[in-house]
PDB file of N, CA and C in Angstrom:
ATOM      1  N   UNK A   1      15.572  15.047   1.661  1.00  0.00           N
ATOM      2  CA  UNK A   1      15.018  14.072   0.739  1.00  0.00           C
ATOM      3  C   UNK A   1      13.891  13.302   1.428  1.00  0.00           C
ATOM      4  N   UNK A   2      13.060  13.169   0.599  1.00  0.00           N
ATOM      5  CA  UNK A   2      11.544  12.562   1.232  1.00  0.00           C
ATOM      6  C   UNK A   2      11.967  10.862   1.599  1.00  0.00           C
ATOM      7  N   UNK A   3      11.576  10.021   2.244  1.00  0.00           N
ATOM      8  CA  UNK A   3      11.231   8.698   2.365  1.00  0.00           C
ATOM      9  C   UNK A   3      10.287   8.286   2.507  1.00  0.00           C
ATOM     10  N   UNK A   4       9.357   7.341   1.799  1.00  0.00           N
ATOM     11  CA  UNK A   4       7.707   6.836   1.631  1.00  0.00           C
ATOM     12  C   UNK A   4       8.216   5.514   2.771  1.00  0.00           C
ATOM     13  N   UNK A   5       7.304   5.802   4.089  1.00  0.00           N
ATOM     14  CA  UNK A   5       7.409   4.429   4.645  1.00  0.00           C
ATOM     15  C   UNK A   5       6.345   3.696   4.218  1.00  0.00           C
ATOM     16  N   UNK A   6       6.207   2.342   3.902  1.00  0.00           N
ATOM     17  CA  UNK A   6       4.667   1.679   4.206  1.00  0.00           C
ATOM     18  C   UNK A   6       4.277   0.785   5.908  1.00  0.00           C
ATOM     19  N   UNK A   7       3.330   1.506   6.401  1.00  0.00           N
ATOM     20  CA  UNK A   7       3.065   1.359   6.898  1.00  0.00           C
ATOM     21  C   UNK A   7       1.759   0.139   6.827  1.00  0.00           C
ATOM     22  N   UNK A   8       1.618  -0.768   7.588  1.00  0.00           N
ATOM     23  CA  UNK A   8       0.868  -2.279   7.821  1.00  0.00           C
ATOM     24  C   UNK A   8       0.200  -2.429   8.764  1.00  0.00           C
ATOM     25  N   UNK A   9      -1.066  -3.275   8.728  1.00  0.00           N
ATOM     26  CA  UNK A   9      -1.887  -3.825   9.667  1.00  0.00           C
ATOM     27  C   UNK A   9      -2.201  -3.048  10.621  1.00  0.00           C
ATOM     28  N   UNK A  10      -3.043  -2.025  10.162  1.00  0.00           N
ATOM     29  CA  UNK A  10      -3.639  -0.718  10.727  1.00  0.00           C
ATOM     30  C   UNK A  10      -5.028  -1.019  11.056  1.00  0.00           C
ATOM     31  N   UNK A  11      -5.679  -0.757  12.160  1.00  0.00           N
ATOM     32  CA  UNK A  11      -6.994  -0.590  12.078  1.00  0.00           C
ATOM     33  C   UNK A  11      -8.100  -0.309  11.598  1.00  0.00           C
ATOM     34  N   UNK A  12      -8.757  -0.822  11.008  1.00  0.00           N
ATOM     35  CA  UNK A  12      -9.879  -0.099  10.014  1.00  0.00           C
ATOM     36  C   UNK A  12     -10.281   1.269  10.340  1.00  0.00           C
ATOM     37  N   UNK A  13     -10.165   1.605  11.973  1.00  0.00           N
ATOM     38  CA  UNK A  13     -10.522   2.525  12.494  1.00  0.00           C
ATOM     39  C   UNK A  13      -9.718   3.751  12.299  1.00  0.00           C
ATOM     40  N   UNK A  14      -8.436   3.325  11.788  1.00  0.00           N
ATOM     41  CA  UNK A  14      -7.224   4.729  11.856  1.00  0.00           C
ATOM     42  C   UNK A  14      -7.585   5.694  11.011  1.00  0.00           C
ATOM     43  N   UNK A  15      -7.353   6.743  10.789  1.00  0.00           N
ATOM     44  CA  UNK A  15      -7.399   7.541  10.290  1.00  0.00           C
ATOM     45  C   UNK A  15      -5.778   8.701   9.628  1.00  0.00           C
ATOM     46  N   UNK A  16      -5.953   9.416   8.463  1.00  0.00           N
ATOM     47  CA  UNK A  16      -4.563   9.946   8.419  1.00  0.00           C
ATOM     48  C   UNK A  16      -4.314  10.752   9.474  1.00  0.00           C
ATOM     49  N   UNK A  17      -5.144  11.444   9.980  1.00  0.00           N
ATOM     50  CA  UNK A  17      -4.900  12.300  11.023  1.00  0.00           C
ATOM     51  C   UNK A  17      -4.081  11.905  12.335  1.00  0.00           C
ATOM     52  N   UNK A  18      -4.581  10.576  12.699  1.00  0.00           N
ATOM     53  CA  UNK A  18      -3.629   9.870  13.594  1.00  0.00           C
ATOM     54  C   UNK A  18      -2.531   9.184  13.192  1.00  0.00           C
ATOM     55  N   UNK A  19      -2.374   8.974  12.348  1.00  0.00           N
ATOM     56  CA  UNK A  19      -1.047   8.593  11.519  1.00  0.00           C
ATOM     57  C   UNK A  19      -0.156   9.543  11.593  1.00  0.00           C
ATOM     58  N   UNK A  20      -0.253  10.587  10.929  1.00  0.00           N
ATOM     59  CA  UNK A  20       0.545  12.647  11.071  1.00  0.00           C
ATOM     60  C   UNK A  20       0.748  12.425  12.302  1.00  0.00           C
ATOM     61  N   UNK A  21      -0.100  12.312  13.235  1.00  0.00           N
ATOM     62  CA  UNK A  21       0.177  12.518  14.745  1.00  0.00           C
ATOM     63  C   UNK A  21       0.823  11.808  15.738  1.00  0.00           C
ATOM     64  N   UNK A  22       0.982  10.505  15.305  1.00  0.00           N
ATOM     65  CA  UNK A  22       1.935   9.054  15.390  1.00  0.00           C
ATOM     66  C   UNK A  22       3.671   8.881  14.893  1.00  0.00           C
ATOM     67  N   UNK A  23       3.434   9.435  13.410  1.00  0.00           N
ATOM     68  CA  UNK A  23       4.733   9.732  13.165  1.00  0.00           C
ATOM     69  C   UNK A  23       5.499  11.031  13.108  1.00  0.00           C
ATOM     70  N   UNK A  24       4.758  12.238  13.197  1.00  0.00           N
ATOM     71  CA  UNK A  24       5.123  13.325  13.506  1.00  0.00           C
ATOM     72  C   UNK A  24       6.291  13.374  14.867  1.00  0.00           C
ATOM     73  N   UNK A  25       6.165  12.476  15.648  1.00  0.00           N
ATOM     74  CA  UNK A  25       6.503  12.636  17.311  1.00  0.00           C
ATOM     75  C   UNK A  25       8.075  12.230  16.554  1.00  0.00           C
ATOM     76  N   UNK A  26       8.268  11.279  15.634  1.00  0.00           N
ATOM     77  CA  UNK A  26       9.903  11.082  15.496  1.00  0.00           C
ATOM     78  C   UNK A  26      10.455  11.668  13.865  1.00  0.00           C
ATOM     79  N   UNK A  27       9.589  12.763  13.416  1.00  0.00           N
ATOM     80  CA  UNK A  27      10.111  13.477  12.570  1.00  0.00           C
ATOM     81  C   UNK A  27       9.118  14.465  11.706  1.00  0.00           C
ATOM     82  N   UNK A  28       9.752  15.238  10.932  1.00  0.00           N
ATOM     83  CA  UNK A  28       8.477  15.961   9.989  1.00  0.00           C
ATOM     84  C   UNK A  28       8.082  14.971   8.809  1.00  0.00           C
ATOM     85  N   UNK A  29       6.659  15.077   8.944  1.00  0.00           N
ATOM     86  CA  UNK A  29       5.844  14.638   7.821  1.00  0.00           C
ATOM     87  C   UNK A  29       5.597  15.277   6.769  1.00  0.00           C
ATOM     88  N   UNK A  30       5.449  14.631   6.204  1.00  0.00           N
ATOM     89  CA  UNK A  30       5.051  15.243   4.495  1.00  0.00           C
ATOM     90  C   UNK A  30       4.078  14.689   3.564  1.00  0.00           C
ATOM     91  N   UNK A  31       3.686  13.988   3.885  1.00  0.00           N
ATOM     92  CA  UNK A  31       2.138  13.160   3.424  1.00  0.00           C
ATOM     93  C   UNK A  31       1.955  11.751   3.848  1.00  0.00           C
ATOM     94  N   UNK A  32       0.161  11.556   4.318  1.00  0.00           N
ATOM     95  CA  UNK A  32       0.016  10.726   5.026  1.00  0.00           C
ATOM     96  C   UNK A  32      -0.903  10.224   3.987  1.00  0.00           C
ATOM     97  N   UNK A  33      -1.470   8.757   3.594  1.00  0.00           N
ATOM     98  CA  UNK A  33      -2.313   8.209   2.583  1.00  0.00           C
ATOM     99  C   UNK A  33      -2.883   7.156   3.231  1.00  0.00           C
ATOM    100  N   UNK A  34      -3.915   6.684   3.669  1.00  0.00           N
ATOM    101  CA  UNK A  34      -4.509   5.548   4.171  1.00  0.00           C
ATOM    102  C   UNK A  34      -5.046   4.862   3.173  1.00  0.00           C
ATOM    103  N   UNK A  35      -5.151   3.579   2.453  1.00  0.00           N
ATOM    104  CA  UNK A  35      -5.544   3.396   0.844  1.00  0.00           C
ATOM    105  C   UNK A  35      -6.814   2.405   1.483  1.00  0.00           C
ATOM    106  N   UNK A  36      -7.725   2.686   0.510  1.00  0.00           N
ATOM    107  CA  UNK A  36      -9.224   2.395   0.449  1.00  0.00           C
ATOM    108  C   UNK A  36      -9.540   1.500  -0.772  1.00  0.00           C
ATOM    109  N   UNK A  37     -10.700   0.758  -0.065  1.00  0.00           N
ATOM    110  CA  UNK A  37     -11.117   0.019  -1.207  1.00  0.00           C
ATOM    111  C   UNK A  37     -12.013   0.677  -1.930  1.00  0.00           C
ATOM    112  N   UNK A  38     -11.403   0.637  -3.597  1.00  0.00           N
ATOM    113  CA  UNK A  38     -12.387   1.353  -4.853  1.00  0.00           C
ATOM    114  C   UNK A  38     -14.124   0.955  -4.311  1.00  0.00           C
ATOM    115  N   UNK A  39     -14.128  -0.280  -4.248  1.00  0.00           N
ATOM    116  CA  UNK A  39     -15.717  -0.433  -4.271  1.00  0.00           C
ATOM    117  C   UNK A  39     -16.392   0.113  -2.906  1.00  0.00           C
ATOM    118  N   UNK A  40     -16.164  -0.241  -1.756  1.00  0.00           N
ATOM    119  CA  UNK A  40     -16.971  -0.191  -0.137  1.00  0.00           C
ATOM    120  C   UNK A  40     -16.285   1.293   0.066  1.00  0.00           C
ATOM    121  N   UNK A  41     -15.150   2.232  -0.018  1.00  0.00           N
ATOM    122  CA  UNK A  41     -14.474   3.072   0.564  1.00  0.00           C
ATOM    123  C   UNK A  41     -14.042   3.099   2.032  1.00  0.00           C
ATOM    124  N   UNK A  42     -13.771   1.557   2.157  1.00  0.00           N
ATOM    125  CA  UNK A  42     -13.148   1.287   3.520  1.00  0.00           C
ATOM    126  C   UNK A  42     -12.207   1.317   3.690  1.00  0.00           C
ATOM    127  N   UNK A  43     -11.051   1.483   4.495  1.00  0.00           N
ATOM    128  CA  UNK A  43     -10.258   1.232   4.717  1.00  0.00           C
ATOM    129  C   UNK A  43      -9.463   0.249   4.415  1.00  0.00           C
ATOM    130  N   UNK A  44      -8.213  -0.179   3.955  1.00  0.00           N
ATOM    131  CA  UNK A  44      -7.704  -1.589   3.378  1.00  0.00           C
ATOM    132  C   UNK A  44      -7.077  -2.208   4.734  1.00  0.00           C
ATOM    133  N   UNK A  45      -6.120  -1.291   5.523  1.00  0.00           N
ATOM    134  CA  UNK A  45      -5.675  -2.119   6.752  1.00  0.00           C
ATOM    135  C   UNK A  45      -3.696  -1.210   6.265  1.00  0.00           C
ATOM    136  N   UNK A  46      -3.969  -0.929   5.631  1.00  0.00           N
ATOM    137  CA  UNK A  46      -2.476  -0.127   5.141  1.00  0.00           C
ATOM    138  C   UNK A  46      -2.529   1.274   4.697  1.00  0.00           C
ATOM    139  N   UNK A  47      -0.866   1.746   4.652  1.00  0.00           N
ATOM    140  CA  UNK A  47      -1.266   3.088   3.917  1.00  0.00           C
ATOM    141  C   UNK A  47       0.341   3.500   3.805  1.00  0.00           C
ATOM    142  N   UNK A  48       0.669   4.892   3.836  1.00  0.00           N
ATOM    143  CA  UNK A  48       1.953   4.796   3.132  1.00  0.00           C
ATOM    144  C   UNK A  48       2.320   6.683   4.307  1.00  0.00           C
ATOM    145  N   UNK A  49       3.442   6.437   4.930  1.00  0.00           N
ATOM    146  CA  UNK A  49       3.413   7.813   5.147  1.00  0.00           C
ATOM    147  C   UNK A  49       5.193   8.197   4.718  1.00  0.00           C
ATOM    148  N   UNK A  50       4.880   9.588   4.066  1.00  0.00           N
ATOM    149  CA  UNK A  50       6.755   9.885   3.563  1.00  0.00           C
ATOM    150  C   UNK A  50       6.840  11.125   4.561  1.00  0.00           C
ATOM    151  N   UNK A  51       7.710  10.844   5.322  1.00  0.00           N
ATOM    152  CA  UNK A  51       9.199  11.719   6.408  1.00  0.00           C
ATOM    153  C   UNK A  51       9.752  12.090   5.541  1.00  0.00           C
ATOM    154  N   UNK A  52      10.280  13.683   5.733  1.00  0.00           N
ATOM    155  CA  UNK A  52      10.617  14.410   4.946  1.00  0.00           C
ATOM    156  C   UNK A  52      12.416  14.411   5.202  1.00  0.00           C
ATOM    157  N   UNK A  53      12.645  13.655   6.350  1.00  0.00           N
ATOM    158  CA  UNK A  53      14.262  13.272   6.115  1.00  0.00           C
ATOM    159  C   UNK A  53      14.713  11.825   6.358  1.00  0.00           C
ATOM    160  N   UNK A  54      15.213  11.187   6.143  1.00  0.00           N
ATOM    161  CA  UNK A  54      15.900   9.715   6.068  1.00  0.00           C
ATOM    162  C   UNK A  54      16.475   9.511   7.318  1.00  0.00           C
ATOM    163  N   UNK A  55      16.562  10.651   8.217  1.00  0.00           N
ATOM    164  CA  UNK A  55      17.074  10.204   9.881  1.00  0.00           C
ATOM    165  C   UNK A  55      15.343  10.393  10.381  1.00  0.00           C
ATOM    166  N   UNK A  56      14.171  10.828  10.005  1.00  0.00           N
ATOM    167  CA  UNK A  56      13.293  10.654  10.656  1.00  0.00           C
ATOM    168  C   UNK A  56      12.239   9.629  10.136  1.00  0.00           C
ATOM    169  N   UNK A  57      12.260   8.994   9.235  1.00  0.00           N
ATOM    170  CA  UNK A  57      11.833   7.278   8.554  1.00  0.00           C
ATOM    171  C   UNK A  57      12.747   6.659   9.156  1.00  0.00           C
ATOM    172  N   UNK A  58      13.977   6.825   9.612  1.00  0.00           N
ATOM    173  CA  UNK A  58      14.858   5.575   9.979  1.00  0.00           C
ATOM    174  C   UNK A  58      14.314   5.768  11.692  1.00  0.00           C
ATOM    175  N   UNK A  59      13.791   6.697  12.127  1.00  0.00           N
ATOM    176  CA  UNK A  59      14.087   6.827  13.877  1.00  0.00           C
ATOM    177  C   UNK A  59      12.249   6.077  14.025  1.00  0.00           C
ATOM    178  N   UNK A  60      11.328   6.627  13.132  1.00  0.00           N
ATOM    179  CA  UNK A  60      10.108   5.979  13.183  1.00  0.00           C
ATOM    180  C   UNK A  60      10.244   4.554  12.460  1.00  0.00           C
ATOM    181  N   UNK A  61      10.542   3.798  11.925  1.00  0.00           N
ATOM    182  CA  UNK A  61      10.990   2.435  11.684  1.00  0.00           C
ATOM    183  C   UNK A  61      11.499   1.760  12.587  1.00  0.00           C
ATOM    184  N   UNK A  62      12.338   2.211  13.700  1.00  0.00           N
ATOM    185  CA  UNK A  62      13.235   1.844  14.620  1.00  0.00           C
ATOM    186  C   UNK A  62      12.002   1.979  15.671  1.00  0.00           C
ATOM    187  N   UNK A  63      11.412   3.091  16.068  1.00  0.00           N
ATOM    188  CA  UNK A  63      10.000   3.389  17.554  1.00  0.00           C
ATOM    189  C   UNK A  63       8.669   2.543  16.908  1.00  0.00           C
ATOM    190  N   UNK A  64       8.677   2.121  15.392  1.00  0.00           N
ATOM    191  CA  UNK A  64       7.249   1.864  15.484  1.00  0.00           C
ATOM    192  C   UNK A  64       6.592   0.741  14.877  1.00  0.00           C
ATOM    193  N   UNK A  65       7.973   0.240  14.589  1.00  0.00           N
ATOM    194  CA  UNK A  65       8.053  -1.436  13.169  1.00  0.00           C
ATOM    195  C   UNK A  65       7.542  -2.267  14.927  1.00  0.00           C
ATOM    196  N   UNK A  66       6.653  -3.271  14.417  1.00  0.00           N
ATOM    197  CA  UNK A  66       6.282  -4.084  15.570  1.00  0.00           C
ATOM    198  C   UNK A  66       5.577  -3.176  17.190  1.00  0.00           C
ATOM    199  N   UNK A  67       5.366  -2.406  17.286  1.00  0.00           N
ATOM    200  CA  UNK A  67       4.725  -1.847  18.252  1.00  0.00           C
ATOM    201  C   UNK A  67       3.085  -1.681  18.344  1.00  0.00           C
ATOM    202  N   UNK A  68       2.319  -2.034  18.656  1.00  0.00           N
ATOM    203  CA  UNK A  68       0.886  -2.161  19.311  1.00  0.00           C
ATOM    204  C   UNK A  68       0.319  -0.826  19.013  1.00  0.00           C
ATOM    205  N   UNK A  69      -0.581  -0.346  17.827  1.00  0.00           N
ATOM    206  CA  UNK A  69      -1.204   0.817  17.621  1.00  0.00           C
ATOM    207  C   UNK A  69      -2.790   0.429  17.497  1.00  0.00           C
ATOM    208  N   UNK A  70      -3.338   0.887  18.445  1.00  0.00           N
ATOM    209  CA  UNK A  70      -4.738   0.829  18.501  1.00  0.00           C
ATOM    210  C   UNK A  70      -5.603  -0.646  18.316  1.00  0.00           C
ATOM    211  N   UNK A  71      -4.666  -1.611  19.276  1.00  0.00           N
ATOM    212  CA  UNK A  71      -5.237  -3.289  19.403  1.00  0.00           C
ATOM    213  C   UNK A  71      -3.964  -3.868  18.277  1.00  0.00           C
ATOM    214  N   UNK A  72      -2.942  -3.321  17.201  1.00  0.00           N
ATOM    215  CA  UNK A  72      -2.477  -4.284  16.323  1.00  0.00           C
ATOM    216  C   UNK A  72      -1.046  -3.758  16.411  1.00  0.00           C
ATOM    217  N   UNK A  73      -0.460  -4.598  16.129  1.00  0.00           N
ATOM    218  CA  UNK A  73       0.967  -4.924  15.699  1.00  0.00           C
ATOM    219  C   UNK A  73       1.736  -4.270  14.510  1.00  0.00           C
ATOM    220  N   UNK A  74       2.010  -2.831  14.396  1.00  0.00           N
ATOM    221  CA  UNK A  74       2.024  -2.267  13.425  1.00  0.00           C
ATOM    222  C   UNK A  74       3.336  -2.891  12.350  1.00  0.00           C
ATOM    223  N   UNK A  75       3.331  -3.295  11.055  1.00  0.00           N
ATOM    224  CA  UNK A  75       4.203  -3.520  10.221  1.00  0.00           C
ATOM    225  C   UNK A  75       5.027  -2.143   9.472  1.00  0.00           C
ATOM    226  N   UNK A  76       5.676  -1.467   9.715  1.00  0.00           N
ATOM    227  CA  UNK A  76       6.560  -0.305   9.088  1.00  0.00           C
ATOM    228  C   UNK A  76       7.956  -0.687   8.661  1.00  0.00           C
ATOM    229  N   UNK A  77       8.028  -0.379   7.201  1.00  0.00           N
ATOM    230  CA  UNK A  77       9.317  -0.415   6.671  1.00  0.00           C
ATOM    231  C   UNK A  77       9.200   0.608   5.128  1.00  0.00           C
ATOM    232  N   UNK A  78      10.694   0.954   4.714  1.00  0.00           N
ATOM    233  CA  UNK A  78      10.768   1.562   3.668  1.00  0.00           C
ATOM    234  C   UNK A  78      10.076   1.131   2.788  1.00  0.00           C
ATOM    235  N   UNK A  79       9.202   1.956   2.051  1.00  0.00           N
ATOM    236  CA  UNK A  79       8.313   1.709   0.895  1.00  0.00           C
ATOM    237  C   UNK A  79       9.102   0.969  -0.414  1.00  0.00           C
ATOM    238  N   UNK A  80       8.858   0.130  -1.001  1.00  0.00           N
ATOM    239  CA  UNK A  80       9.362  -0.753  -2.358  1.00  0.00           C
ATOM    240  C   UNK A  80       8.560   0.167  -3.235  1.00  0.00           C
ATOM    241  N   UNK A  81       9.173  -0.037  -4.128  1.00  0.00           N
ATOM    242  CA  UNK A  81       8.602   1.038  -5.586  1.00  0.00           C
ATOM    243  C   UNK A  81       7.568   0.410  -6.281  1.00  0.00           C
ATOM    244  N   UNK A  82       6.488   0.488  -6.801  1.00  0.00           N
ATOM    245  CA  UNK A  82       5.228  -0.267  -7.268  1.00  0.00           C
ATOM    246  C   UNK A  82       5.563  -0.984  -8.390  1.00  0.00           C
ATOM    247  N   UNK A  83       5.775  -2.705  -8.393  1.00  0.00           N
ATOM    248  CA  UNK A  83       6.056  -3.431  -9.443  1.00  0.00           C
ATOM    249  C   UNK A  83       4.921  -3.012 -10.447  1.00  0.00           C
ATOM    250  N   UNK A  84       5.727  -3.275 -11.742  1.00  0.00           N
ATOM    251  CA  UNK A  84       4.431  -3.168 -12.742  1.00  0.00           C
ATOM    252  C   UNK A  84       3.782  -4.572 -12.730  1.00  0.00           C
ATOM    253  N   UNK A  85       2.535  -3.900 -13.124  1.00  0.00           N
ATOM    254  CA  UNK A  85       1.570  -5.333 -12.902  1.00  0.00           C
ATOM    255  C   UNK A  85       1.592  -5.773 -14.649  1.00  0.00           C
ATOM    256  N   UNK A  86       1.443  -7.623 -14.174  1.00  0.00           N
ATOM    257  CA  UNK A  86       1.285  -8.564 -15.431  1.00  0.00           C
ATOM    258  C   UNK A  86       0.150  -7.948 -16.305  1.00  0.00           C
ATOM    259  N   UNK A  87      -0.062  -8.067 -17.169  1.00  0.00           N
ATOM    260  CA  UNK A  87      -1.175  -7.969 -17.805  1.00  0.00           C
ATOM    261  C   UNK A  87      -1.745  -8.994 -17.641  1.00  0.00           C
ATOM    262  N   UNK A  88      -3.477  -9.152 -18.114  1.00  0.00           N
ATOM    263  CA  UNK A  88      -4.029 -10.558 -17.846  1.00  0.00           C
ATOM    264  C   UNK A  88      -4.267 -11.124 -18.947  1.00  0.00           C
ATOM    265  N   UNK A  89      -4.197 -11.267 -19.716  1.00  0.00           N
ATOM    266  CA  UNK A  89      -4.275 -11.618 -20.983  1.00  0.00           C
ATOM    267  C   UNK A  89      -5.661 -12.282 -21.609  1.00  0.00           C
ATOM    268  N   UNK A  90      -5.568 -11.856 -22.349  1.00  0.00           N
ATOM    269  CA  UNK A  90      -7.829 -11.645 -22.444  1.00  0.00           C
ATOM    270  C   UNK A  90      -8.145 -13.060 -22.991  1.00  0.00           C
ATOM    271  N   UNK A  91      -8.964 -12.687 -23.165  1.00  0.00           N
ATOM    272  CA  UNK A  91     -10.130 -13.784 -23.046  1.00  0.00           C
ATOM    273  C   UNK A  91     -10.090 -14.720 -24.259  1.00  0.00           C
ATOM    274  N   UNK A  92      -9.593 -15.863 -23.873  1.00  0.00           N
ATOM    275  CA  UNK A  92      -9.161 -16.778 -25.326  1.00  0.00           C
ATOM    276  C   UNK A  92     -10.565 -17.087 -26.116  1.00  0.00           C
ATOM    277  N   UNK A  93     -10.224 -16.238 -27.290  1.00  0.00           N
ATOM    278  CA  UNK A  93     -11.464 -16.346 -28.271  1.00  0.00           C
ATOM    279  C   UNK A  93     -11.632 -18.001 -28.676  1.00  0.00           C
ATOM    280  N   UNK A  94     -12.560 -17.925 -29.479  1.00  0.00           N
ATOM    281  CA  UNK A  94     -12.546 -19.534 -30.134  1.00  0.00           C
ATOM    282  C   UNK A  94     -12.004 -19.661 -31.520  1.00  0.00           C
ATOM    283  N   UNK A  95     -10.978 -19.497 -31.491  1.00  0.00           N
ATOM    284  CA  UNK A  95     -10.823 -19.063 -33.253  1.00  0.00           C
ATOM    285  C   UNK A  95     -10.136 -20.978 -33.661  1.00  0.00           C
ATOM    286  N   UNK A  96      -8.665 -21.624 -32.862  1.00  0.00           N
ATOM    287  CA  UNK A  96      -8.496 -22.640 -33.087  1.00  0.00           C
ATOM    288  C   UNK A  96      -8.783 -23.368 -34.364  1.00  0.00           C
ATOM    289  N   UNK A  97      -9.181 -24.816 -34.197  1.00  0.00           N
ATOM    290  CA  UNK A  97      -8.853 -25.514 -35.251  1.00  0.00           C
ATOM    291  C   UNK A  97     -10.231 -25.820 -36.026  1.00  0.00           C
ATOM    292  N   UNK A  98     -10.985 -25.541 -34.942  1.00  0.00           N
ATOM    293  CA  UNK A  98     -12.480 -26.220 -35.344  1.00  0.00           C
ATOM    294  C   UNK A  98     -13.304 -24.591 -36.021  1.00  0.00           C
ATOM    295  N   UNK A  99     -12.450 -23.813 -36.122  1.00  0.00           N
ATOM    296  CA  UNK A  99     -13.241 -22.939 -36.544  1.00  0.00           C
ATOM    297  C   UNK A  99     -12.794 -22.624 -38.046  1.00  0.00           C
ATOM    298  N   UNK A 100     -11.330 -22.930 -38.160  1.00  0.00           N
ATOM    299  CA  UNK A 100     -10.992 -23.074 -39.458  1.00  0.00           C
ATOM    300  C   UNK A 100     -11.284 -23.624 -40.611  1.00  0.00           C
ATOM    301  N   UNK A 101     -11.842 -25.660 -39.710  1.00  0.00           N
ATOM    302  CA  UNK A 101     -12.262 -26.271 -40.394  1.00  0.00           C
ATOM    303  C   UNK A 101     -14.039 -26.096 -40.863  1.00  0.00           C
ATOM    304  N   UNK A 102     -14.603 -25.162 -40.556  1.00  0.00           N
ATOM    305  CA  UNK A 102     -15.813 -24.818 -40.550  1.00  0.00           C
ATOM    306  C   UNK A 102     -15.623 -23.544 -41.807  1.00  0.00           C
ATOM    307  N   UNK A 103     -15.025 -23.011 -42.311  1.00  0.00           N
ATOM    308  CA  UNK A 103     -14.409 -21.511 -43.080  1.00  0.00           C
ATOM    309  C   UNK A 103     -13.799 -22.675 -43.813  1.00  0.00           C
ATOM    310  N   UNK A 104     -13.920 -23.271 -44.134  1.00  0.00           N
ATOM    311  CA  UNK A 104     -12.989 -24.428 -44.945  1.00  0.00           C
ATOM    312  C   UNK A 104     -14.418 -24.747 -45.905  1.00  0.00           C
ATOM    313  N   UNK A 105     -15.551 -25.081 -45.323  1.00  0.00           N
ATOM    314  CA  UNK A 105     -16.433 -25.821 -45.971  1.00  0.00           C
ATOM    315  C   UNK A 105     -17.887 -25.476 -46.301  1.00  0.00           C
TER     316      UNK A 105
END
């Protein structure tokens, strides 16, 4: 069974390739995602990698939550499932009281 870790406070500089090659050492991988910003296509500073067994997300969580990867302090833990997002609720027209009383007269 797969496990999505998220992985934190990554270097702008990382790449997936070193990620595969980081967590590969405490289990098999199965996809690595570094997430980018829509507009610049930079790097965000996070990304998400899923271990293809639950003793090798638990052994890389255990070697790599808080450990120093390339100048930073890496944050790793089991991935949370993507809350649904609020809606924003649009744009309050002018319809109210003063527009009624104007359609009134």
């Amino acid at each position: 069974m797969n496990t999505k870790l998220y992985v934190g406070n990554l270097s702008y500089d990382t790449t997936e390739n070193d990620l595969q090659d980081l967590f590969s050492k405490h289990g098999p991988v199965s996809e690595v995602a570094i997430i980018q910003d829509r507009a610049t296509g930079r790097a965000r500073g996070f990304g998400f990698v899923t271990m293809a067994t639950p003793e090798g997300a638990q052994a890389a969580i255990q070697a790599l939550n808080g450990q120093e990867y390339q100048g930073r302090a890496l944050t790793v833990n089991e991935a949370r499932p993507p809350q649904e997002r609020q809606g924003g609720g649009g744009g309050g027209g002018r319809g109210g009281p003063h527009r009624e009383r104007r359609d009134r007269y």
